[in-house]
Protein backbone atom coordinates (compact mmCIF):
# COMPACT_ATOMS: atom_id res chain seq x y z
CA UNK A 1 0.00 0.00 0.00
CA UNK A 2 2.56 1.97 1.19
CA UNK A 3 5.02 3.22 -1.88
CA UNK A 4 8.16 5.06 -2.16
CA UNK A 5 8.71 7.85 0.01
CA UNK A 6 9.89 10.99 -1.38
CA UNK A 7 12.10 13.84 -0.44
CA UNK A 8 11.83 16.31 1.32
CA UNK A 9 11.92 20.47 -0.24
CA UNK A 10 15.35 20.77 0.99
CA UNK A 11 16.57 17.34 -0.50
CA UNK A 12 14.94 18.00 -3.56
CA UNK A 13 16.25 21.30 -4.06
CA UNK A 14 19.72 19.95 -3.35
CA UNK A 15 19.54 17.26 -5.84
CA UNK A 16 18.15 19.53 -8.52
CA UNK A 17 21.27 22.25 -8.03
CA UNK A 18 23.83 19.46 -8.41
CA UNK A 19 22.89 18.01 -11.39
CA UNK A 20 22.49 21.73 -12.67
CA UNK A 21 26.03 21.85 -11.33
CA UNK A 22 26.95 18.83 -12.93
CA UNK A 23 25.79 19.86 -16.16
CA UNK A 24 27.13 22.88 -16.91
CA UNK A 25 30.73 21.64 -15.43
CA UNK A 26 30.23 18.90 -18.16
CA UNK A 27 28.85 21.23 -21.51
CA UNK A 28 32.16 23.82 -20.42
CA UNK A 29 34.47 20.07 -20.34
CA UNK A 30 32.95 19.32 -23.76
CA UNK A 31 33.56 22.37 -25.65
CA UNK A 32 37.16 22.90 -24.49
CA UNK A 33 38.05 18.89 -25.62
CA UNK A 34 35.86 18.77 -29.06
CA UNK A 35 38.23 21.53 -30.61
CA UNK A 36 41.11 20.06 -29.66
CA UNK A 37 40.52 16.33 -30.44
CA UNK A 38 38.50 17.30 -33.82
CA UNK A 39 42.01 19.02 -34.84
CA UNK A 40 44.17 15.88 -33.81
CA UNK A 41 41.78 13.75 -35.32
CA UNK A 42 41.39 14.75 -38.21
CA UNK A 43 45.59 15.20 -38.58
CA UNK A 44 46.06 11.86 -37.65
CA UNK A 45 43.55 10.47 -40.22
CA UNK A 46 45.57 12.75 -43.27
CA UNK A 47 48.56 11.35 -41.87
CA UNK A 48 47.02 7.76 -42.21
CA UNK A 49 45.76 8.85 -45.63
CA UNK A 50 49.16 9.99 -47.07
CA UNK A 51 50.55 6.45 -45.10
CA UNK A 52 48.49 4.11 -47.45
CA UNK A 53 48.46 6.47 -50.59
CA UNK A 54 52.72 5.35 -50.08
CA UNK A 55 51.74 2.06 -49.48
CA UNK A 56 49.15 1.55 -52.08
CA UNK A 57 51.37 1.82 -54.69
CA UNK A 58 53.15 -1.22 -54.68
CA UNK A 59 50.39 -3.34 -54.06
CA UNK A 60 48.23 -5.44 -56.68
CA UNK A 61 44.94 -4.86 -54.63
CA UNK A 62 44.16 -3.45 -51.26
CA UNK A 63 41.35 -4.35 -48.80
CA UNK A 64 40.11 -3.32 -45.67
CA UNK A 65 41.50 -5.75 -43.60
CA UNK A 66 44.68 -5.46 -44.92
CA UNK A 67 44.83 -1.48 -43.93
CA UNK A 68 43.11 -2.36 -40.58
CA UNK A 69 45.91 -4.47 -39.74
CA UNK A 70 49.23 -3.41 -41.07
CA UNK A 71 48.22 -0.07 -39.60
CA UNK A 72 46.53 -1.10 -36.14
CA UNK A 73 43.29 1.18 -37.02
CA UNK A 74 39.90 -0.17 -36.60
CA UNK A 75 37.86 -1.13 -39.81
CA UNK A 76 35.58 1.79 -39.77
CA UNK A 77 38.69 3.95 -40.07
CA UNK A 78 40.13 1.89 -42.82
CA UNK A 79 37.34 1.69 -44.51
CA UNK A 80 36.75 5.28 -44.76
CA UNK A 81 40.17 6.16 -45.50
CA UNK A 82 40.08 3.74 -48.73
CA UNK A 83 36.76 5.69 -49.69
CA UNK A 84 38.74 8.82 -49.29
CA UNK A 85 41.01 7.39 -51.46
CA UNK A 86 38.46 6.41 -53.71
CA UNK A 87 36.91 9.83 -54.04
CA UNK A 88 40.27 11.26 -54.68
CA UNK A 89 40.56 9.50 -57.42
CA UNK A 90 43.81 7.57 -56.34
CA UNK A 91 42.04 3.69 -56.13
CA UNK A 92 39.32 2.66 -57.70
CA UNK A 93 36.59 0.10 -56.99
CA UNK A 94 37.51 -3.10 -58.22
CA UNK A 95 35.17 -5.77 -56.35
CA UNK A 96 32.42 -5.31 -53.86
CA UNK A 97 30.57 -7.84 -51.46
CA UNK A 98 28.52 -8.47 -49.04
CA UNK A 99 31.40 -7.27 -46.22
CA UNK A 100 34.17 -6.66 -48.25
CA UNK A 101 35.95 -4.41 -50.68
CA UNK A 102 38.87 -4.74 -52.77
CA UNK A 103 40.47 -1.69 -54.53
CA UNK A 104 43.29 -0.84 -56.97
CA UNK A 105 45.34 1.61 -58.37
CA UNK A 106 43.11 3.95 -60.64
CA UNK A 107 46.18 3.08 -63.48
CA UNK A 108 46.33 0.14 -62.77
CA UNK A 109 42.92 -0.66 -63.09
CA UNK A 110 42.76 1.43 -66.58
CA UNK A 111 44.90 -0.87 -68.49
């Protein structure tokens, strides 16, 4: 019958001014790390990009995996920097399945 018993105004008030707290200590944390870490990410990833555009080139075909490993990225991140490459114009799609994706060099591939 009974049911949970609830807080008192003081308690209440208390709990509501430190999550307030809580937030905005949080949202100012945010803002100063997603500058930062957008700017190193984003060098890293060119520096990964110009990596395996060097690589690339001496290689008959290149897949995900292959990138994911020799580099120690995840997939997702070798996956999109092959698409990068791909929309640069430097590899070109040569087969696609259900999970996987082999490319080659856009000369290559030409002749």
């Amino acid at each position: 019958m009974g049911g949970k018993k609830r807080p008192t105004l003081s308690q209440l008030a208390k709990k509501t001014e430190k999550t307030q707290q809580q937030q905005q200590q949080q949202a100012k944390g945010k803002k100063k790390e997603e500058g930062g870490s957008k700017k190193a990410a984003q060098s890293a990833f060119d520096k990964l990009l110009e990596a395996i555009s060097r690589d690339v080139q001496s290689m008959p075909v290149v897949t995900v995996y292959e990138v994911a490993s020799k580099y120690g990225v995840k997939m997702t991140v070798a996956k999109r920097a092959l698409r990068a490459l791909r929309d640069k114009g430097d590899l070109v799609l040569v087969v696609k399945g259900h999970r996987t994706e082999a490319y080659a060099l856009a000369r290559r591939a030409a002749s």
